[in-house]
Protein backbone atom coordinates (compact mmCIF):
# COMPACT_ATOMS: atom_id res chain seq x y z
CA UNK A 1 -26.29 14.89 0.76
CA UNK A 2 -24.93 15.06 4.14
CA UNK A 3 -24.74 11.93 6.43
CA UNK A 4 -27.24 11.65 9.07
CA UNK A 5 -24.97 10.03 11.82
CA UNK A 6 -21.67 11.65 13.74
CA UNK A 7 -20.21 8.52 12.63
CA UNK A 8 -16.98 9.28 9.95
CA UNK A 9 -17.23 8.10 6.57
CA UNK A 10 -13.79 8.53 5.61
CA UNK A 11 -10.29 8.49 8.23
CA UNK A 12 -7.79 9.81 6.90
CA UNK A 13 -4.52 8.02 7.90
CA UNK A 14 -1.82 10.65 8.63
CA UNK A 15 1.38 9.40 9.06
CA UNK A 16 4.06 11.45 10.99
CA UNK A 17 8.08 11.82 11.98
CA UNK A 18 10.17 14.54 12.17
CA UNK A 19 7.91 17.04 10.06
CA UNK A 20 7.33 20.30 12.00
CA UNK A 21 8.76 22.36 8.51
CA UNK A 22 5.91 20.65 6.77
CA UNK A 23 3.04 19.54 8.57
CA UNK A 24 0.89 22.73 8.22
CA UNK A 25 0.63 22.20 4.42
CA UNK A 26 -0.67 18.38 4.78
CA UNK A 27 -3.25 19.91 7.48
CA UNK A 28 -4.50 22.88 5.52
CA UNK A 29 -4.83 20.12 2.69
CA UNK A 30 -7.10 18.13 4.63
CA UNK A 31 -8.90 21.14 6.61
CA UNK A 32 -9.92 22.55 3.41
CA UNK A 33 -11.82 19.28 2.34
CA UNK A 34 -15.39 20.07 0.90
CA UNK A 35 -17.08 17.04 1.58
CA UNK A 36 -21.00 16.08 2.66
CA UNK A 37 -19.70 13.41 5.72
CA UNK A 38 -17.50 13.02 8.32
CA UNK A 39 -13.90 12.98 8.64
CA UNK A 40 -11.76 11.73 11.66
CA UNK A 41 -8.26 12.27 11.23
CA UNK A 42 -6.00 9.80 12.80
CA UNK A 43 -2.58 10.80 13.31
CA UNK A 44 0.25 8.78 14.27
CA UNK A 45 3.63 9.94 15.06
CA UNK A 46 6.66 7.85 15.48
CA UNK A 47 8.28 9.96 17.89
CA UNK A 48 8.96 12.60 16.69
CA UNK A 49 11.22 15.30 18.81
CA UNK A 50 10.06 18.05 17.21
CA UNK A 51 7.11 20.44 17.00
CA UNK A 52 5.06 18.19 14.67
CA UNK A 53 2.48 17.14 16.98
CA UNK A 54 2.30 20.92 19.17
CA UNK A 55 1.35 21.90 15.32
CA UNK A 56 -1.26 19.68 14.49
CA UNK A 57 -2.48 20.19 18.15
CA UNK A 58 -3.10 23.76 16.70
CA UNK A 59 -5.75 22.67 14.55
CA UNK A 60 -8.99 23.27 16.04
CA UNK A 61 -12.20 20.12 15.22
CA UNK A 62 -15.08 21.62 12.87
CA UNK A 63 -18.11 20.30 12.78
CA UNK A 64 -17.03 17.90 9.99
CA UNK A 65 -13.23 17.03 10.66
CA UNK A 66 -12.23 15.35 14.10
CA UNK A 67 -8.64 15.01 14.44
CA UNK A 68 -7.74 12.01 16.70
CA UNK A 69 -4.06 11.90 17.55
CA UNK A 70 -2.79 8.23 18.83
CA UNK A 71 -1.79 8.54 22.28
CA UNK A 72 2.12 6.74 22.86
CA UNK A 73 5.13 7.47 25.05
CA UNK A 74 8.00 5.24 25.07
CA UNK A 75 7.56 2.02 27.17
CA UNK A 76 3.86 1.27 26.42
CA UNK A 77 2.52 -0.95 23.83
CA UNK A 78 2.98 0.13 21.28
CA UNK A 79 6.70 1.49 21.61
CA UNK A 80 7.06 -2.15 22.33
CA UNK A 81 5.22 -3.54 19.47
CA UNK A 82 7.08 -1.26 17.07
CA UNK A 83 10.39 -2.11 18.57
CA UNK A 84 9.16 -5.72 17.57
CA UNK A 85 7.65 -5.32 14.53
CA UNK A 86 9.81 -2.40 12.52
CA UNK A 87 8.88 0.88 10.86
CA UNK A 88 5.73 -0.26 9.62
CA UNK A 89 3.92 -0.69 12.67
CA UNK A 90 3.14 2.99 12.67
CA UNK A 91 1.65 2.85 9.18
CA UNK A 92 -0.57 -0.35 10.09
CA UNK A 93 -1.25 0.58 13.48
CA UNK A 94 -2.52 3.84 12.83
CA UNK A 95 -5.10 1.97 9.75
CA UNK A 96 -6.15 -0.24 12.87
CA UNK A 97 -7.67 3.03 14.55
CA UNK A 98 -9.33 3.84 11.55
CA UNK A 99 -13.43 3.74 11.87
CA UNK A 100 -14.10 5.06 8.55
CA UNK A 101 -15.55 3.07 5.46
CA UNK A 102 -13.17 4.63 3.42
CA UNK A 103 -9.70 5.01 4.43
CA UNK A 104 -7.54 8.28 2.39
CA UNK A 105 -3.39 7.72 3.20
CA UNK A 106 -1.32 11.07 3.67
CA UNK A 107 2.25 11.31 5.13
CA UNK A 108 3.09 14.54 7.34
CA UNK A 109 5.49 15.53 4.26
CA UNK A 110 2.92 15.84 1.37
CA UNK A 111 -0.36 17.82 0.84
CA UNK A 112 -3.24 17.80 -1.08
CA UNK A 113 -4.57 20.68 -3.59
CA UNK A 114 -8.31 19.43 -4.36
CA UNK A 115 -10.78 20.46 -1.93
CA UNK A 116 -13.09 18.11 -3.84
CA UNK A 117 -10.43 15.35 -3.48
CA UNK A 118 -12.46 12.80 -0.93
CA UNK A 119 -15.72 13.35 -2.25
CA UNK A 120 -15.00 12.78 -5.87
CA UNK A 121 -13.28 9.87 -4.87
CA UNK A 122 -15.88 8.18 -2.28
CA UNK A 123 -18.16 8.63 -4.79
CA UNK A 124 -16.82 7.42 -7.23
CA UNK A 125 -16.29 3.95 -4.75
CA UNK A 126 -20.02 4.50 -3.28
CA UNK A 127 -21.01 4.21 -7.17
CA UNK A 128 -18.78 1.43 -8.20
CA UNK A 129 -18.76 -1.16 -5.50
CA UNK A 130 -16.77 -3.71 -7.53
CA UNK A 131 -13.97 -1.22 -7.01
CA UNK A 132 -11.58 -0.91 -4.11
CA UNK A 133 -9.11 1.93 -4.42
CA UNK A 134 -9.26 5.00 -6.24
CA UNK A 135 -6.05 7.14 -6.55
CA UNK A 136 -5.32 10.18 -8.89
CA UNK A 137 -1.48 12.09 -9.52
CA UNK A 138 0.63 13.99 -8.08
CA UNK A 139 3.83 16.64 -9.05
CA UNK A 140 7.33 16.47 -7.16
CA UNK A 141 7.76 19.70 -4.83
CA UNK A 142 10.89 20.48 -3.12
CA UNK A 143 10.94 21.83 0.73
CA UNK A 144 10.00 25.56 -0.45
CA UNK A 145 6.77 23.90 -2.76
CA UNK A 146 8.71 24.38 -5.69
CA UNK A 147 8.15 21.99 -8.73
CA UNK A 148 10.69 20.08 -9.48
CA UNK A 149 9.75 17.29 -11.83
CA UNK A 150 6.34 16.36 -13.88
CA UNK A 151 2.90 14.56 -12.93
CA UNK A 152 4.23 10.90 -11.68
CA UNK A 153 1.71 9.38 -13.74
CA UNK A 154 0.74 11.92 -16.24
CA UNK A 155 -2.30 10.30 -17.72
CA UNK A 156 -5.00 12.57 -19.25
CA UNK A 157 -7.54 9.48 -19.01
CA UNK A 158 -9.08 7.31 -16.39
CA UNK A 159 -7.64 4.04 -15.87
CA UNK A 160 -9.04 0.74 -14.46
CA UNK A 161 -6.71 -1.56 -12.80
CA UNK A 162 -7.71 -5.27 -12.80
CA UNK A 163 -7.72 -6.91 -9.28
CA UNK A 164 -4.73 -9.11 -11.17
CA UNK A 165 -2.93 -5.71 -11.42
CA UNK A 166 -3.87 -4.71 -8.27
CA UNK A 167 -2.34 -7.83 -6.60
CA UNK A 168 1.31 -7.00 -8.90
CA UNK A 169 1.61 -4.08 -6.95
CA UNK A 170 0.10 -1.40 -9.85
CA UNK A 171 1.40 2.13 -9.75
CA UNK A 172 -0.81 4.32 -7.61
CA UNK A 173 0.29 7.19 -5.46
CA UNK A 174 0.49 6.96 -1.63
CA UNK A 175 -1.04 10.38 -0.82
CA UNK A 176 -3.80 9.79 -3.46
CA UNK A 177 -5.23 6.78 -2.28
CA UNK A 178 -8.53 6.21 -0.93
CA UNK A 179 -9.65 2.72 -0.36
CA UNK A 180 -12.35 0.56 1.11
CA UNK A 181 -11.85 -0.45 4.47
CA UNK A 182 -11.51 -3.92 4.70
CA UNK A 183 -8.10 -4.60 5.48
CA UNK A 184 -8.64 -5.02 9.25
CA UNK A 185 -5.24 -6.71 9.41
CA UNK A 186 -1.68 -6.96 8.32
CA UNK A 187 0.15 -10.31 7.81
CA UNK A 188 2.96 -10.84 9.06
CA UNK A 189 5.17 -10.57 5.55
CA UNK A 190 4.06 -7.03 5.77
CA UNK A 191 6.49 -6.07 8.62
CA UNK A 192 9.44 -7.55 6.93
CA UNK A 193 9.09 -5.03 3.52
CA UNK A 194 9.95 -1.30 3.22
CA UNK A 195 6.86 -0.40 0.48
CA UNK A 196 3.86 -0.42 3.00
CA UNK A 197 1.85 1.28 0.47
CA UNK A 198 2.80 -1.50 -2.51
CA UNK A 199 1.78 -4.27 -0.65
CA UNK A 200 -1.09 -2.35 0.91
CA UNK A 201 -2.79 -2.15 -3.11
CA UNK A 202 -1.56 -6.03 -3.33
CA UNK A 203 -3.48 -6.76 -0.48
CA UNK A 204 -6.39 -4.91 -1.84
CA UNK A 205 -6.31 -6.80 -5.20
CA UNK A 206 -8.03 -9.89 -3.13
CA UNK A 207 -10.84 -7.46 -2.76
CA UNK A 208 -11.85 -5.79 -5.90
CA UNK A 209 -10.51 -3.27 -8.87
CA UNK A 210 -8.75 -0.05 -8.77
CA UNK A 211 -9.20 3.04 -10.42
CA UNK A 212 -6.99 6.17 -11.32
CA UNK A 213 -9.01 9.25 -11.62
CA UNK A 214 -7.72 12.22 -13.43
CA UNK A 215 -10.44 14.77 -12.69
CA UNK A 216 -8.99 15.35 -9.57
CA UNK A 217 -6.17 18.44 -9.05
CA UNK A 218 -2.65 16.96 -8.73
CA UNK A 219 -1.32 16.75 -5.33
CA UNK A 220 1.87 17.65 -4.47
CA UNK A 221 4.80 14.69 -3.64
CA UNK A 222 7.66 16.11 -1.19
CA UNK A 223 11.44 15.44 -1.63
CA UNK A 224 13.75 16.50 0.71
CA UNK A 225 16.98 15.73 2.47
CA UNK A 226 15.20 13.26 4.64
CA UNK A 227 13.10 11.45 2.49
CA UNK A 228 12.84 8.06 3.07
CA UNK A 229 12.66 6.61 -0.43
CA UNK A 230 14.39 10.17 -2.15
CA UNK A 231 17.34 9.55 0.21
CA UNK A 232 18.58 6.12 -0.84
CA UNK A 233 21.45 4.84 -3.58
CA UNK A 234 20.21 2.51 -6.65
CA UNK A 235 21.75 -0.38 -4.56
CA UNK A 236 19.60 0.27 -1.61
CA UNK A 237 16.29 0.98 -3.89
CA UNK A 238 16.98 -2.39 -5.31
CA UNK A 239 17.49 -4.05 -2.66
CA UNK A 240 14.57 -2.84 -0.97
CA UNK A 241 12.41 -4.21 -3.88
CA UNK A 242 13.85 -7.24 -3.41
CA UNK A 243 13.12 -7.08 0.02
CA UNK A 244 9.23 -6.57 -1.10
CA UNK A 245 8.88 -8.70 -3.85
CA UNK A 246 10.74 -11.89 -1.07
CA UNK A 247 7.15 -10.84 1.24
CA UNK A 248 5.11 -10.55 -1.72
CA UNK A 249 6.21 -14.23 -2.49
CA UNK A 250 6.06 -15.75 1.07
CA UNK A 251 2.58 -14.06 1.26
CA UNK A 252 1.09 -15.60 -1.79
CA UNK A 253 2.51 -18.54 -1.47
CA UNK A 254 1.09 -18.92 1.84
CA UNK A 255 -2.24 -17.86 0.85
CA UNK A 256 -1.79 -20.67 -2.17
CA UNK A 257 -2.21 -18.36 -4.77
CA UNK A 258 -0.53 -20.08 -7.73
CA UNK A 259 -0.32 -17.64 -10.02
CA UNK A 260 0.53 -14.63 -8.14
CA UNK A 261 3.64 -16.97 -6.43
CA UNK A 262 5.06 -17.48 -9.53
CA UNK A 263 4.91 -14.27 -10.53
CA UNK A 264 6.26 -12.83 -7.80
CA UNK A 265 8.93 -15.60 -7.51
CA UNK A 266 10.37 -14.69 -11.04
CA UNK A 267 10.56 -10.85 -9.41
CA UNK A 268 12.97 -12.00 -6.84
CA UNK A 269 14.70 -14.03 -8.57
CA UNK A 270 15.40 -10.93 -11.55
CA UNK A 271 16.38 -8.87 -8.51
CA UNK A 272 18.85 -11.34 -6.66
CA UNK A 273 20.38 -11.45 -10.07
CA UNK A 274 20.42 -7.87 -9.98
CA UNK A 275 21.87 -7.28 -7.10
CA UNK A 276 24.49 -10.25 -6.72
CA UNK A 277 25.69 -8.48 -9.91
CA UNK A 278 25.98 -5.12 -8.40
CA UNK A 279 29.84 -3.42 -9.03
CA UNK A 280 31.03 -4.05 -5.83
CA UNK A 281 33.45 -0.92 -5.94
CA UNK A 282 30.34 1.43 -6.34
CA UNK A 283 30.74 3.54 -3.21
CA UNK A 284 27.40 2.77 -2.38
CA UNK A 285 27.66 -0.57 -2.21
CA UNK A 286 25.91 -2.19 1.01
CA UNK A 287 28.29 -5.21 2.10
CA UNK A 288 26.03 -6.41 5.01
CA UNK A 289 22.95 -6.29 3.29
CA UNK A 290 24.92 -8.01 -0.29
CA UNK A 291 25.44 -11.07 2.37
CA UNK A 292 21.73 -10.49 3.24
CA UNK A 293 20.85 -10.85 -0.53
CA UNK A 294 23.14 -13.88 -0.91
CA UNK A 295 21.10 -15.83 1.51
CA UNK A 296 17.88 -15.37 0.42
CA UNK A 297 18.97 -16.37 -3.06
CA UNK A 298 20.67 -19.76 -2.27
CA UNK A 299 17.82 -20.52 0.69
CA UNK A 300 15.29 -19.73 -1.99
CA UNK A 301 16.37 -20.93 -5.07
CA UNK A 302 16.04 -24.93 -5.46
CA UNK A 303 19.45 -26.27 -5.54
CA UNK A 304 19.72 -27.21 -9.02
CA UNK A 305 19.22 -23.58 -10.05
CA UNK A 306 22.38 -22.27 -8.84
CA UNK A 307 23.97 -22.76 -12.21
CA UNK A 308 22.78 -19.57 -13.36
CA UNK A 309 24.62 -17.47 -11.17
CA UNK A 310 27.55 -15.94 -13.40
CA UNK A 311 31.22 -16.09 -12.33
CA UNK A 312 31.40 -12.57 -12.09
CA UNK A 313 28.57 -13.11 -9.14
CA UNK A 314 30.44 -15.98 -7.27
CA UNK A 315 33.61 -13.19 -7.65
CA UNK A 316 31.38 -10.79 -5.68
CA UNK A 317 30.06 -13.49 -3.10
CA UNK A 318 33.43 -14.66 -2.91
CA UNK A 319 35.14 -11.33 -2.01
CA UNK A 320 32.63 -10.35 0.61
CA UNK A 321 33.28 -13.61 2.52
CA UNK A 322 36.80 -13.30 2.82
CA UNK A 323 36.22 -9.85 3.85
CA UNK A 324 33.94 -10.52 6.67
């Protein structure tokens, strides 16, 4: 049944840099979309110096799809902002324009193959309001659309989350997520993380349950030479989790939420372990952000838990200090 009002039902947050080679399958993804309301696409690109944006200018409004692309040039407020806050202020700006009651996330590099993708999932949220994100899977496609590895989730099933799972950062897809829109802000802990999209389904945890849905067609996941996440050593993927689960912790611990604290506190402490134990003749081996990891773990720890670090991690510490 098609919605009386102009109004969208469902923004879809499309999140751009750099992506001219692939930006014309995440827009034929979205302008294929069968569904009975309204869709404004908000697009926000960081900059980019190539033809991304003269592409998706390209794209022509239908009766159904607006496309609204964030207006920003370097010196204004946002380029200030984002000089301020970090890399995420794109992803949580860009939410911030979003009108819809239902927000659907898609970066510029990825695409979706279900016409029937937002309506399945809106109504499966319109039907199930003590739900708050829906996602479904997705296969790994190189820069020619080639498979190159299986579903990420591969489950043949539905699947509830709990809002307890939610809240531990459960496993759900970036470009499959649709969600209720009632994050109208971002703490601050959420610039100082990497994994927008983790602590975005944490956040959402405070609000209801989650659901993966595996009637809808896989979409496809891009790696490439300049993937963010693709692109990075173990040392850096660690560390980066590390970094999330540290704003995870300051964020429930702020919001006195006992139980998610202390989970998230044993997190960072496994991963300071991790990482003060990290061969320090690996080639990848990050020396500025090892010091980075030292500090968190002796401001953070409680003094009389610094017996557990191992000799071979004061070695490491130890090393790097001379060295600086």
């Amino acid at each position: 049944m098609a919605t009386s009002s102009s109004s969208p039902t469902v923004s879809i947050r499309l999140m751009t840099y750099m992506h001219e080679e692939f930006i014309d399958s995440a827009m034929d993804g979205i302008m294929m979309q069968q569904y009975d309301g309204h869709i404004e696409v908000v697009v926000g690109d960081d900059f980019s110096t190539d033809n991304t944006l003269k592409i998706i200018k390209s794209y022509a409004d239908t009766d159904r799809i607006k496309i609204k692309i964030l207006e920003r040039s370097k010196g204004d407020g946002y380029w200030q902002k984002r000089q301020q806050l970090g890399r995420l202020y794109n992803f949580a700006n860009i939410i911030e324009n979003c009108t819809g009651d239902y927000i659907a996330l898609l970066d510029g590099d990825d695409y979706w193959t279900d016409p029937l993708k937002l309506q399945k999932q809106v109504d499966f949220l319109k039907k199930n309001t003590h739900f708050v994100i829906s996602g479904h899977d997705a296969y790994v496609v190189d820069e020619n659309n080639n498979q190159i590895d299986s579903l990420r989730i591969n489950e043949s099933n539905d699947v509830d989350y709990t809002e307890h799972q939610l809240k531990c950062g459960a496993f759900l897809l970036s470009l499959s997520i649709v969600y209720r829109n009632v994050i109208k802000t971002f703490p601050k802990e959420f610039f100082e993380v990497n994994n927008g999209d983790t602590f975005l389904i944490a956040l959402l945890g405070e609000h209801g349950k989650g659901k993966f849905l595996s009637t809808i067609r896989p979409a496809s996941y891009r790696i490439h030479s300049e993937s963010i996440w693709s692109s990075r050593s173990e040392f850096e993927r660690r560390y980066n989790r590390m970094i999330l689960f540290h704003g995870l912790y300051s964020y429930f611990h702020a919001q006195k939420d006992h139980e998610m604290s202390i989970y998230y506190n044993k997190q960072l402490e496994d991963f300071l372990v991790s990482l003060l134990s990290y061969p320090r003749n690996d080639e990848k081996y990050d020396r500025k952000k090892y010091m980075h990891v030292a500090k968190i773990y002796f401001n953070h720890l409680k003094p009389y838990r610094s017996w557990i670090l191992s000799k071979y991690m004061l070695r490491n510490i130890s090393y790097f200090l001379i060295k600086r």
